[in-house]
N, C-alpha and C. Protein backbone atom coordinates (compact mmCIF):
# COMPACT_ATOMS: atom_id res chain seq x y z
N UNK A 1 0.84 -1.17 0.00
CA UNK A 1 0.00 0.00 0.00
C UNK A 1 0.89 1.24 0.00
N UNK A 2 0.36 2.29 -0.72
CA UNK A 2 1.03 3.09 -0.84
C UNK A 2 1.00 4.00 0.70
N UNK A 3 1.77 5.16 0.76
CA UNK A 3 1.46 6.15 1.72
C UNK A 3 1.12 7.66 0.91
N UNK A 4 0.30 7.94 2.06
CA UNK A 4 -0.21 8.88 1.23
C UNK A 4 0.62 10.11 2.16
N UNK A 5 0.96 11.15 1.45
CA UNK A 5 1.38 12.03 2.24
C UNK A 5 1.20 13.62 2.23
N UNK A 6 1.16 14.00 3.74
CA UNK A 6 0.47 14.89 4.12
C UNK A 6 0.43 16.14 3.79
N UNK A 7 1.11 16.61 2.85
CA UNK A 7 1.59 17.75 1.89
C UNK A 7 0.11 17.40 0.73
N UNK A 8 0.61 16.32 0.48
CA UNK A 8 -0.35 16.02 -0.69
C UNK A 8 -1.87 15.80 -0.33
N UNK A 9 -2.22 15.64 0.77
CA UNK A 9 -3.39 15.98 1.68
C UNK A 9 -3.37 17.14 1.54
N UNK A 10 -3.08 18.06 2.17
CA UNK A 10 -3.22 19.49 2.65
C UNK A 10 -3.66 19.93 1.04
N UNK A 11 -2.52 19.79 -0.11
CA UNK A 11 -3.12 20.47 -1.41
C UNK A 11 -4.21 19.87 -2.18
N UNK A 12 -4.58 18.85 -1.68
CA UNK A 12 -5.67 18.42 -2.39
C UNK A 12 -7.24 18.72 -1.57
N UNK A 13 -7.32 18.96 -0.20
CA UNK A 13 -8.65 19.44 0.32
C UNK A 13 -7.98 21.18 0.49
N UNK A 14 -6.78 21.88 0.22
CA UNK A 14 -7.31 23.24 -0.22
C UNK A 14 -7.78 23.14 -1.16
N UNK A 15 -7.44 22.34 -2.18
CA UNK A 15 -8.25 22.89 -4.14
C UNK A 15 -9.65 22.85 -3.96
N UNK A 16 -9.78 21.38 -3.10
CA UNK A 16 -11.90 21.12 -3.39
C UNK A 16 -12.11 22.56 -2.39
N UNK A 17 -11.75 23.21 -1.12
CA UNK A 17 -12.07 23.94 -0.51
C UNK A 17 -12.45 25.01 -0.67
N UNK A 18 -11.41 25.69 -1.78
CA UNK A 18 -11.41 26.71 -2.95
C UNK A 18 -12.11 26.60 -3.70
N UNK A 19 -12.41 25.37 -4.63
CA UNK A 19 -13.03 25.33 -5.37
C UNK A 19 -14.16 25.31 -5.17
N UNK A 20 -14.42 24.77 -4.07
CA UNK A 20 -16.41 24.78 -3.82
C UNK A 20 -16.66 26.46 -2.95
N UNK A 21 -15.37 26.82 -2.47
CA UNK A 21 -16.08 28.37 -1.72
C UNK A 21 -16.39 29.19 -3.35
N UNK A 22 -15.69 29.09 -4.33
CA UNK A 22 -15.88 29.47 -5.55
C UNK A 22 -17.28 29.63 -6.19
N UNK A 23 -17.24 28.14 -6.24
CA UNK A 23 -18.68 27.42 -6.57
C UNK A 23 -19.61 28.40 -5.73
N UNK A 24 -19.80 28.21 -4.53
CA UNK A 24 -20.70 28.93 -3.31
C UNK A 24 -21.19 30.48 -3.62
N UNK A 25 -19.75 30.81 -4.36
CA UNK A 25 -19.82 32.75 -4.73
C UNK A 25 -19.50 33.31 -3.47
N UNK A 26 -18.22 32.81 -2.65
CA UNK A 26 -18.16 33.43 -1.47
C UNK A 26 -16.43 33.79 -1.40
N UNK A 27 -16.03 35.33 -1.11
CA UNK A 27 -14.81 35.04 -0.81
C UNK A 27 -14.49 34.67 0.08
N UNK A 28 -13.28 35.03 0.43
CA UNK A 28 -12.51 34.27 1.79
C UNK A 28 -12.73 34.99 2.91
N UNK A 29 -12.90 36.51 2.62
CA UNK A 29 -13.32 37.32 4.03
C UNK A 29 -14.46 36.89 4.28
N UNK A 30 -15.69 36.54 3.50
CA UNK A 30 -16.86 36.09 4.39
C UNK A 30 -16.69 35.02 4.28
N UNK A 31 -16.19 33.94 3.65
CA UNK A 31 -16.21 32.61 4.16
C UNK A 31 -15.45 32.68 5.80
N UNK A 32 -14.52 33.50 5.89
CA UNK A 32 -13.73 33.95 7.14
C UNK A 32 -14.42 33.89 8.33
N UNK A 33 -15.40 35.24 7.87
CA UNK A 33 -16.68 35.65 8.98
C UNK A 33 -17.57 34.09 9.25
N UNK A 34 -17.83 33.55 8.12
CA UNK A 34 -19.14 32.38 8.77
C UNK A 34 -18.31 31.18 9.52
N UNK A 35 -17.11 30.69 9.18
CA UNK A 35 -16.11 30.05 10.04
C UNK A 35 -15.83 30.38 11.08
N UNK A 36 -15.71 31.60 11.48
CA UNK A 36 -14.89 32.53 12.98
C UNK A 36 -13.33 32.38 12.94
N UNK A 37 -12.76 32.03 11.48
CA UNK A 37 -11.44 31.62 11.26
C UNK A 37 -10.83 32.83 10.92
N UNK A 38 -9.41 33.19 10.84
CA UNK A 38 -9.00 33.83 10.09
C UNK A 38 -9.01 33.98 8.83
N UNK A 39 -8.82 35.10 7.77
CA UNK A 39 -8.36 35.21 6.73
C UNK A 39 -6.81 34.53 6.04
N UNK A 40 -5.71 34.72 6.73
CA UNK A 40 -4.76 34.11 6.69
C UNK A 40 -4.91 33.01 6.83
N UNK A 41 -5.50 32.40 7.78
CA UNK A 41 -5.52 30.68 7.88
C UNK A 41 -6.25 29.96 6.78
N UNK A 42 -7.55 31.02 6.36
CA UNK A 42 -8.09 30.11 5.07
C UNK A 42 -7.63 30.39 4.01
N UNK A 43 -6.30 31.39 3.66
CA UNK A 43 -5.66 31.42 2.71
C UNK A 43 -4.73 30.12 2.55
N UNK A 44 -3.97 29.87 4.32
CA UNK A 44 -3.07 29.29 4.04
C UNK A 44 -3.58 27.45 3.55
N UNK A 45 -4.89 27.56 4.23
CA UNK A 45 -5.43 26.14 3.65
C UNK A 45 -5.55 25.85 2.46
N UNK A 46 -6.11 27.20 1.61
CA UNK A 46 -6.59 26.89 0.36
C UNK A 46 -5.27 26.59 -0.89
N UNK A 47 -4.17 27.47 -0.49
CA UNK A 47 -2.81 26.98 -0.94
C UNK A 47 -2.12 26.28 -0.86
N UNK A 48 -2.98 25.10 0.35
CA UNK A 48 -2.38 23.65 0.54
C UNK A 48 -0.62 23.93 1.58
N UNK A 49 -0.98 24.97 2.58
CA UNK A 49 0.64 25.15 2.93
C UNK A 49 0.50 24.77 4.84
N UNK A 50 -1.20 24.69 4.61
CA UNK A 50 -1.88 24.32 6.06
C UNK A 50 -2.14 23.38 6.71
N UNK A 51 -2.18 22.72 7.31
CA UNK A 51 -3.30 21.23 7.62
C UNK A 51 -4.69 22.20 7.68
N UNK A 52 -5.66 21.16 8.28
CA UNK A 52 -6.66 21.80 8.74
C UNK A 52 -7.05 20.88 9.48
N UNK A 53 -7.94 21.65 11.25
CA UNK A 53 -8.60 20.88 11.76
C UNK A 53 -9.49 19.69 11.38
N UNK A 54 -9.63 18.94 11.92
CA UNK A 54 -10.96 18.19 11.91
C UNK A 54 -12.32 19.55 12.28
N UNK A 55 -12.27 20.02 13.24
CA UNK A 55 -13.70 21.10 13.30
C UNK A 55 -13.58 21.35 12.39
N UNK A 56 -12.54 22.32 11.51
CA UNK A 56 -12.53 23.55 10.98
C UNK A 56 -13.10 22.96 9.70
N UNK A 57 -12.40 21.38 9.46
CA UNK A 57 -13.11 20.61 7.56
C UNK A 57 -14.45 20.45 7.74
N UNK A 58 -15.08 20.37 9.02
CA UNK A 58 -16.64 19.47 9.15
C UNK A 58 -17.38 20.78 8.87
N UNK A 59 -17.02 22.15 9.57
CA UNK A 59 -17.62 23.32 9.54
C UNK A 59 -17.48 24.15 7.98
N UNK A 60 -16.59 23.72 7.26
CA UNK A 60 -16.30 24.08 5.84
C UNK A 60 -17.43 23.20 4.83
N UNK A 61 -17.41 21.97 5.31
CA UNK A 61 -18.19 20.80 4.51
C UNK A 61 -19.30 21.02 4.53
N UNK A 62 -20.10 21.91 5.97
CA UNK A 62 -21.41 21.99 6.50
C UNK A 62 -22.18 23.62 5.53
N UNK A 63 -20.85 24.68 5.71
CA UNK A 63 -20.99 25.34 5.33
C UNK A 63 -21.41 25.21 3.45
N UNK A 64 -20.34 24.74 3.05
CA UNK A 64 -20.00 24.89 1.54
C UNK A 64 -20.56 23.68 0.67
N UNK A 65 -21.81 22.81 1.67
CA UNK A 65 -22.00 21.24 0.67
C UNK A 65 -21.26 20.21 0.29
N UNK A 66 -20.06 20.44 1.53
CA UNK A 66 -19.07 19.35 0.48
C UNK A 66 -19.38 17.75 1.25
N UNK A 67 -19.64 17.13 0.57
CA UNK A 67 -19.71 15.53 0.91
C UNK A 67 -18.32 15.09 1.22
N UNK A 68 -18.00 13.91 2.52
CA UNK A 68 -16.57 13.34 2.97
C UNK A 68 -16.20 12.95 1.71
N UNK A 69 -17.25 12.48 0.48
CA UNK A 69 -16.66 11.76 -0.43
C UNK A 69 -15.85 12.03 -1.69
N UNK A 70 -16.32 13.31 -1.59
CA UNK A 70 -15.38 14.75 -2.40
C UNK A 70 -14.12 14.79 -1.79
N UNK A 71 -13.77 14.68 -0.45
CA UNK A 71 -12.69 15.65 0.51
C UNK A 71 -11.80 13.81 0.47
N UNK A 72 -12.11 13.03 0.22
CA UNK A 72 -11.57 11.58 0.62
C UNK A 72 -11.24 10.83 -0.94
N UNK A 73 -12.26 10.79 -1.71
CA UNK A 73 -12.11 9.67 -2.50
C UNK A 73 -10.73 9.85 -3.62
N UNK A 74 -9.79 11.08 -3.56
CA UNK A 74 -8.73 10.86 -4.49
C UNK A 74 -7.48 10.06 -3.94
N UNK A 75 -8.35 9.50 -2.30
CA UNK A 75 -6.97 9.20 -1.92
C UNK A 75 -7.23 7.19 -1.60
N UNK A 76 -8.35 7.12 -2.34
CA UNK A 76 -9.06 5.63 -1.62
C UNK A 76 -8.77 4.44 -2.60
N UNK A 77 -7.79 3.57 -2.59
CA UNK A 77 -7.27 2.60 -3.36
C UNK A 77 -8.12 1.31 -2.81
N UNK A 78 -8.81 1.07 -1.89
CA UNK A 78 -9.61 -0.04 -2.00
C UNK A 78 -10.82 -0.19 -2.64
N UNK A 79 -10.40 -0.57 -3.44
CA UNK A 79 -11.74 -0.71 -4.78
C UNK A 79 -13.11 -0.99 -4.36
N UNK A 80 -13.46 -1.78 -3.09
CA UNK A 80 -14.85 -1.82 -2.86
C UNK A 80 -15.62 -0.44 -2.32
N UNK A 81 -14.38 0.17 -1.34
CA UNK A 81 -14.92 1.56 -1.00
C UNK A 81 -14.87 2.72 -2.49
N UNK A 82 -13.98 1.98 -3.27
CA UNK A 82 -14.26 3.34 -4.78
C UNK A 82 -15.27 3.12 -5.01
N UNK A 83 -15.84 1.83 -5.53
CA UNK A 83 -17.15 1.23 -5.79
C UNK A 83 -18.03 2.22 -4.88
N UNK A 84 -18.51 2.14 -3.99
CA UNK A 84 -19.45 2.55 -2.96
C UNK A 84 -19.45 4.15 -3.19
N UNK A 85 -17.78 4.80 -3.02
CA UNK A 85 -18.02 6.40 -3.11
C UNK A 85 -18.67 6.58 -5.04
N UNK A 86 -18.25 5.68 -5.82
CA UNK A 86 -18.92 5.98 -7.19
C UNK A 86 -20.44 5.97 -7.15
N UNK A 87 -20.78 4.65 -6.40
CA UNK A 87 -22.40 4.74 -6.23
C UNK A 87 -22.87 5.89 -6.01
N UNK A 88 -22.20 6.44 -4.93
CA UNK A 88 -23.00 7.37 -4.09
C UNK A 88 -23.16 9.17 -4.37
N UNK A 89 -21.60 9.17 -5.51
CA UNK A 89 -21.58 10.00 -6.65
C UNK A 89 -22.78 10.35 -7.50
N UNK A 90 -23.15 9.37 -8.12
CA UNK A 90 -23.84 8.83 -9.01
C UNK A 90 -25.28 9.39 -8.30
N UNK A 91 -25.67 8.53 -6.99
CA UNK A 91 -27.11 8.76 -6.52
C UNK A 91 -26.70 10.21 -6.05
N UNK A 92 -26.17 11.69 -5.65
CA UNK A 92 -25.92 12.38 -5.39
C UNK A 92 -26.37 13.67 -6.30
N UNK A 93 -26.12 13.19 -7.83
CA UNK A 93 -26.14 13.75 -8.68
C UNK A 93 -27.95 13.71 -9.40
N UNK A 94 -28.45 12.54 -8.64
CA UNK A 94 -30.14 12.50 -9.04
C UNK A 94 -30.80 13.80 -8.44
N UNK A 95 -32.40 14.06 -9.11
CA UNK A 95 -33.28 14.37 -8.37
C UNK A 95 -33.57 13.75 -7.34
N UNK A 96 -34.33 14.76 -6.54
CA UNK A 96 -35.08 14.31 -4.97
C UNK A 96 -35.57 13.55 -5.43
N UNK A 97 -36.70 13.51 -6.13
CA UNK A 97 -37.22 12.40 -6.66
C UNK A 97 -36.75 11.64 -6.98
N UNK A 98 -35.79 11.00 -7.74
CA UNK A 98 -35.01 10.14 -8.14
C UNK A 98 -34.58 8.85 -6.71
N UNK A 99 -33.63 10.14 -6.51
CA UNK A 99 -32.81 9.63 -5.39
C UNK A 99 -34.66 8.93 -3.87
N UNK A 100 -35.64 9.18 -3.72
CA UNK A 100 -36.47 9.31 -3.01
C UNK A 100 -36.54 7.54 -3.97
N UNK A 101 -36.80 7.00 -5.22
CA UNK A 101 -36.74 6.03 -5.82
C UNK A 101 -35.76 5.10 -5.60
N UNK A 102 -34.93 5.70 -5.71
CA UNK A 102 -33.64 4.90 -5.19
C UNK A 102 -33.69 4.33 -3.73
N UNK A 103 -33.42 5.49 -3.15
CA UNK A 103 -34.07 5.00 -1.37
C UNK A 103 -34.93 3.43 -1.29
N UNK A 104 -36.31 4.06 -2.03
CA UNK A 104 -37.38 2.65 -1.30
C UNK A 104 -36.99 1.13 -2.10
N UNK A 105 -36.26 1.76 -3.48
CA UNK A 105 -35.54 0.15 -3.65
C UNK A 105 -34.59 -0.08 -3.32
N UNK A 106 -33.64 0.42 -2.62
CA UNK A 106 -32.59 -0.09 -1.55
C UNK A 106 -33.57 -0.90 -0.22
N UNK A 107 -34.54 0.17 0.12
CA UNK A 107 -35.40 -0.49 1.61
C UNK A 107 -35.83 -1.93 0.62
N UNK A 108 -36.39 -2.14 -0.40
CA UNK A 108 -37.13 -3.24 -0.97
C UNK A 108 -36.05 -4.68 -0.98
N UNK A 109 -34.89 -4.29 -1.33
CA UNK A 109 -34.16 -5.03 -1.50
C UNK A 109 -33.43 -5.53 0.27
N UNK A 110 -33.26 -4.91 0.91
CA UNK A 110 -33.10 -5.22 2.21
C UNK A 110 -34.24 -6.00 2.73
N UNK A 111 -35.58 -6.04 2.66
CA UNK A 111 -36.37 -6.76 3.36
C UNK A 111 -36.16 -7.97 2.59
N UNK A 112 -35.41 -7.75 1.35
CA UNK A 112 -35.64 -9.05 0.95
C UNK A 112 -34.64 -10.57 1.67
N UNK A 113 -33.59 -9.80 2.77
CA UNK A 113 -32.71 -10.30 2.79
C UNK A 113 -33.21 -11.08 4.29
């Protein structure tokens, strides 16, 4: 197994971090303000030169929509969990409705078991 390393962590959840405050239409001073973080600190995350808390990713994720499976899956070499984060890609990207379809045949298929 490979190692993954923590440089290469840090620049890969600043890009999605950046990229989804982007997405959001928010700069960094008010993404700043709704965090209670600094400006500097969410610079230095988004340039990958930071770690970042555990609070500080859950409160970014909560804030900005980001799913664990965005912030995780470039780093996941066990193919049953790729499998699973692809599924869940996939159902993510449905309508409510859709996904509300999906749901009761997952429940359908469980009673069947």
């Amino acid at each position: 197994m490979n190692s993954v390393l923590k440089s290469d962590i840090d620049k890969n959840f600043g890009k999605i971090l950046r990229d989804f405050r982007v997405k959001n239409k928010l700069t960094q001073e008010q993404l700043s303000e709704k965090l209670g973080i600094s400006l500097k600190y969410i610079s230095r995350i988004e340039n990958g030169n930071n770690g970042i808390k555990t609070q500080t990713l859950i409160n970014y994720m909560n804030i900005l929509g980001i799913t664990p499976n965005t912030i995780y899956a470039s780093f996941i070499t066990n193919n049953k969990i790729a499998k699973n984060i692809e599924i869940s890609e996939k159902i993510s990207s449905l309508s409510t409705e859709k996904k509300n379809f999906i749901n009761s045949i997952i429940d359908l298929l469980q009673d069947l078991n």
